[in-house]
Protein backbone atom coordinates (compact mmCIF):
# COMPACT_ATOMS: atom_id res chain seq x y z
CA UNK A 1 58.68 -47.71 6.36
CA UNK A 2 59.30 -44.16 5.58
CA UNK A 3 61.23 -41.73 7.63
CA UNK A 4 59.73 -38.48 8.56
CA UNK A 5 61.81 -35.43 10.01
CA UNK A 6 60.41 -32.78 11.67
CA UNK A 7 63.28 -30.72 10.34
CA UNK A 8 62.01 -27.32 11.73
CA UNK A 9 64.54 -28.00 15.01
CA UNK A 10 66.01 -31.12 14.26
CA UNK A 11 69.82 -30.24 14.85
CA UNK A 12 72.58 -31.32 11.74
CA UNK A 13 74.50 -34.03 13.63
CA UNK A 14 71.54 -35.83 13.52
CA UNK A 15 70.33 -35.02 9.94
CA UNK A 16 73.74 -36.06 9.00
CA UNK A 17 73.45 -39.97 10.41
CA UNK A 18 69.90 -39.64 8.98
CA UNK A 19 71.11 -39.31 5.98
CA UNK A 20 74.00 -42.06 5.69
CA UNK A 21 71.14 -44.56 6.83
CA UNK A 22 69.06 -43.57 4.09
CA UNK A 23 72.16 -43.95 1.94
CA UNK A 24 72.85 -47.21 3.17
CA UNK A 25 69.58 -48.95 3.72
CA UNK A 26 67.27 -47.15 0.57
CA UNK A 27 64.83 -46.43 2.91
CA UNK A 28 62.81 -43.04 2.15
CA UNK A 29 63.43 -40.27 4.27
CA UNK A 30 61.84 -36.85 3.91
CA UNK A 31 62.48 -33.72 5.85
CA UNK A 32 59.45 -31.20 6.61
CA UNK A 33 60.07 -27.51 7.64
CA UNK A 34 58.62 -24.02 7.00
CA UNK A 35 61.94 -22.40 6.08
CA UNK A 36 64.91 -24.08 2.66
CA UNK A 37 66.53 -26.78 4.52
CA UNK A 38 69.95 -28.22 3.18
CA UNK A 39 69.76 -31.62 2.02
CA UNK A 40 72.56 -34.16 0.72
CA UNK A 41 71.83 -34.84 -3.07
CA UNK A 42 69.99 -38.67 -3.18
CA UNK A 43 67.23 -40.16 -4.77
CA UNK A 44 66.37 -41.76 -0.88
CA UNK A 45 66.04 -37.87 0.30
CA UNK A 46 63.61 -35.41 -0.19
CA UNK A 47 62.56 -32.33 1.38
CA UNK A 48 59.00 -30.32 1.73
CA UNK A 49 58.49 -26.96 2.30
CA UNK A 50 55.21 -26.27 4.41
CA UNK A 51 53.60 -22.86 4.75
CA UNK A 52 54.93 -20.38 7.76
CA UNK A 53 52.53 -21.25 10.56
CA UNK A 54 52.72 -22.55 14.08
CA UNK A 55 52.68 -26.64 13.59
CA UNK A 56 52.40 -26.83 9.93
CA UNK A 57 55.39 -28.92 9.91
CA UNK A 58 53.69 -31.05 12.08
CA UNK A 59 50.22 -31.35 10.58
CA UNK A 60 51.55 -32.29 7.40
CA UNK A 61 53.40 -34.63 9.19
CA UNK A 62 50.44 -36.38 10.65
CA UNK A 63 48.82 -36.04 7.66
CA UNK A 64 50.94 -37.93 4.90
CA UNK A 65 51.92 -40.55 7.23
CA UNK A 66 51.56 -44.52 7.35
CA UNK A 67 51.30 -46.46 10.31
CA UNK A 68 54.86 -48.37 11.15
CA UNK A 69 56.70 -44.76 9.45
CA UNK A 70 59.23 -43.01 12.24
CA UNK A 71 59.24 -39.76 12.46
CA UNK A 72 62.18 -37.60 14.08
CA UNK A 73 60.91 -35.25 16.31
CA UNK A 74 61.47 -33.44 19.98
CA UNK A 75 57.71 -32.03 19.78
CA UNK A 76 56.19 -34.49 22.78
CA UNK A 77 52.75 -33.66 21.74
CA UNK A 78 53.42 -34.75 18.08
CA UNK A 79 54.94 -37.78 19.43
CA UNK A 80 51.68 -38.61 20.93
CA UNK A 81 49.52 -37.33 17.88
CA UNK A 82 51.86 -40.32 15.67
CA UNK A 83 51.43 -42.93 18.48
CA UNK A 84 48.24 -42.11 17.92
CA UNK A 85 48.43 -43.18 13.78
CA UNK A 86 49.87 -46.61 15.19
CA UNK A 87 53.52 -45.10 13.95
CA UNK A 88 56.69 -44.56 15.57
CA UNK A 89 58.40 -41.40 17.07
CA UNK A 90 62.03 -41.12 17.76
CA UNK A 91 63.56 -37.49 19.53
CA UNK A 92 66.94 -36.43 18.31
CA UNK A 93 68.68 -37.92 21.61
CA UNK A 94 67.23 -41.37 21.39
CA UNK A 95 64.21 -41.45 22.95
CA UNK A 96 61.62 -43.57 21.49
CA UNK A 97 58.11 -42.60 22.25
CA UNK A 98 55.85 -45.14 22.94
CA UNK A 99 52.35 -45.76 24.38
CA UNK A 100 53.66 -46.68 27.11
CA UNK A 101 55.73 -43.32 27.79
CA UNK A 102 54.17 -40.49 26.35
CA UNK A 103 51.74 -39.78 28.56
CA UNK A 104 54.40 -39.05 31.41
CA UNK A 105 56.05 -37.18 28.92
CA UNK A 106 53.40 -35.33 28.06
CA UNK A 107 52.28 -34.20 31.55
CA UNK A 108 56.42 -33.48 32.24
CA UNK A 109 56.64 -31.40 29.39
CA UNK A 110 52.92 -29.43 30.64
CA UNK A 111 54.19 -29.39 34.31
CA UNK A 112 57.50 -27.36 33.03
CA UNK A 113 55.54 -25.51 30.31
CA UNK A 114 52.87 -24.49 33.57
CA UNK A 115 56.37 -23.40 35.51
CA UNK A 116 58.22 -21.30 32.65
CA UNK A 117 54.63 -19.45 32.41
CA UNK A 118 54.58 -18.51 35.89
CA UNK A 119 58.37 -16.63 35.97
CA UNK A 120 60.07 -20.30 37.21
CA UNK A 121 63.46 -21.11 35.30
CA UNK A 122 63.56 -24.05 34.23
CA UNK A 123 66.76 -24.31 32.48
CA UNK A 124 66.09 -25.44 29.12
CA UNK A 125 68.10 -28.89 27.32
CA UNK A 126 71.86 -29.30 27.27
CA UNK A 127 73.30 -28.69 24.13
CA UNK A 128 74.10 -32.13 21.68
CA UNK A 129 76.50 -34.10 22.69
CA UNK A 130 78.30 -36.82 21.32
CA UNK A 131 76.13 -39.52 23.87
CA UNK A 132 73.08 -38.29 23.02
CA UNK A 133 73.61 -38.84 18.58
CA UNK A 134 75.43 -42.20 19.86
CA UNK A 135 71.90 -42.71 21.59
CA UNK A 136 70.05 -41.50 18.55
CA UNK A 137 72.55 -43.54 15.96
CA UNK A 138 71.93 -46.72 17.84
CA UNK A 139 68.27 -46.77 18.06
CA UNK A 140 67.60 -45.66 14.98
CA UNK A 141 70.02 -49.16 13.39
CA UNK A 142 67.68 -50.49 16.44
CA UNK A 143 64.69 -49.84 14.30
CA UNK A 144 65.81 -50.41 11.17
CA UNK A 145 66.65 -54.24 11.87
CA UNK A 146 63.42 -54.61 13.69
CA UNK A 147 61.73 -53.44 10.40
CA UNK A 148 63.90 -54.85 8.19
CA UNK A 149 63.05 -58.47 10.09
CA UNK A 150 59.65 -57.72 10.18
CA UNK A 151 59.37 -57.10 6.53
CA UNK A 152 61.23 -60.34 5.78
């Protein structure tokens, strides 16, 4: 398994715990953005730059992926896009995506895109907070084991 960031919006607490668990387990992890993102020195991390572009993060993404990789993201219809490639898709607060969930999170996140369009406010996410990289830190060690187990 390789570890994918979608590092355009991915916020540092989280980058930070991403990048003691590469430390610690040697597993891969590259970070993907269209603008010099800081990254701690290792020979487990790397970073690509993509072009400037709406979703070129993302495409290159989907494109250089494996099936069973994880990729970090809050983009719902990426999430879908690497269900789709049989891989796995974690937000930055702990939510994994499955095939079981992304469709309602899909039409959520098109319901409050339709409202925002039409003047409605829909308030936006609550800052980081120390529950939500708890979240994040535990199911990420959640997949990890399952992988590592899996792999023998």
């Amino acid at each position: 398994m390789k570890i994918w960031v979608d590092a355009d919006a991915c916020p540092n607490p989280i980058k930070e715990i991403l990048f003691r668990a590469a430390e610690r387990t040697g597993i891969a992890l590259v970070l993907v953005a269209n603008h010099e993102v800081r990254i701690k020195p290792s020979r487990h991390i790397s970073f690509m730059r993509v072009a400037p572009g709406y979703d070129a993060a993302d495409a290159e993404i989907v494109k250089r992926l494996d099936p069973g990789d994880l990729v970090i993201t809050s983009d719902i219809p990426l999430a879908a896009e690497i269900i789709a490639n049989q891989a796995q898709a974690l937000s930055p607060r702990g939510e994994l995506f499955t095939a079981d969930n992304i469709e309602a999170r899909l039409s959520m996140r098109d319901l409050l895109e339709s409202l925002r369009s039409s003047g409605v406010d829909t308030g936006g996410q609550a800052p980081l907070n120390h529950g939500d990289r708890k979240a994040f830190a535990d199911q990420l060690d959640r997949i990890i084991k399952r992988t590592e187990q899996d792999n023998g």
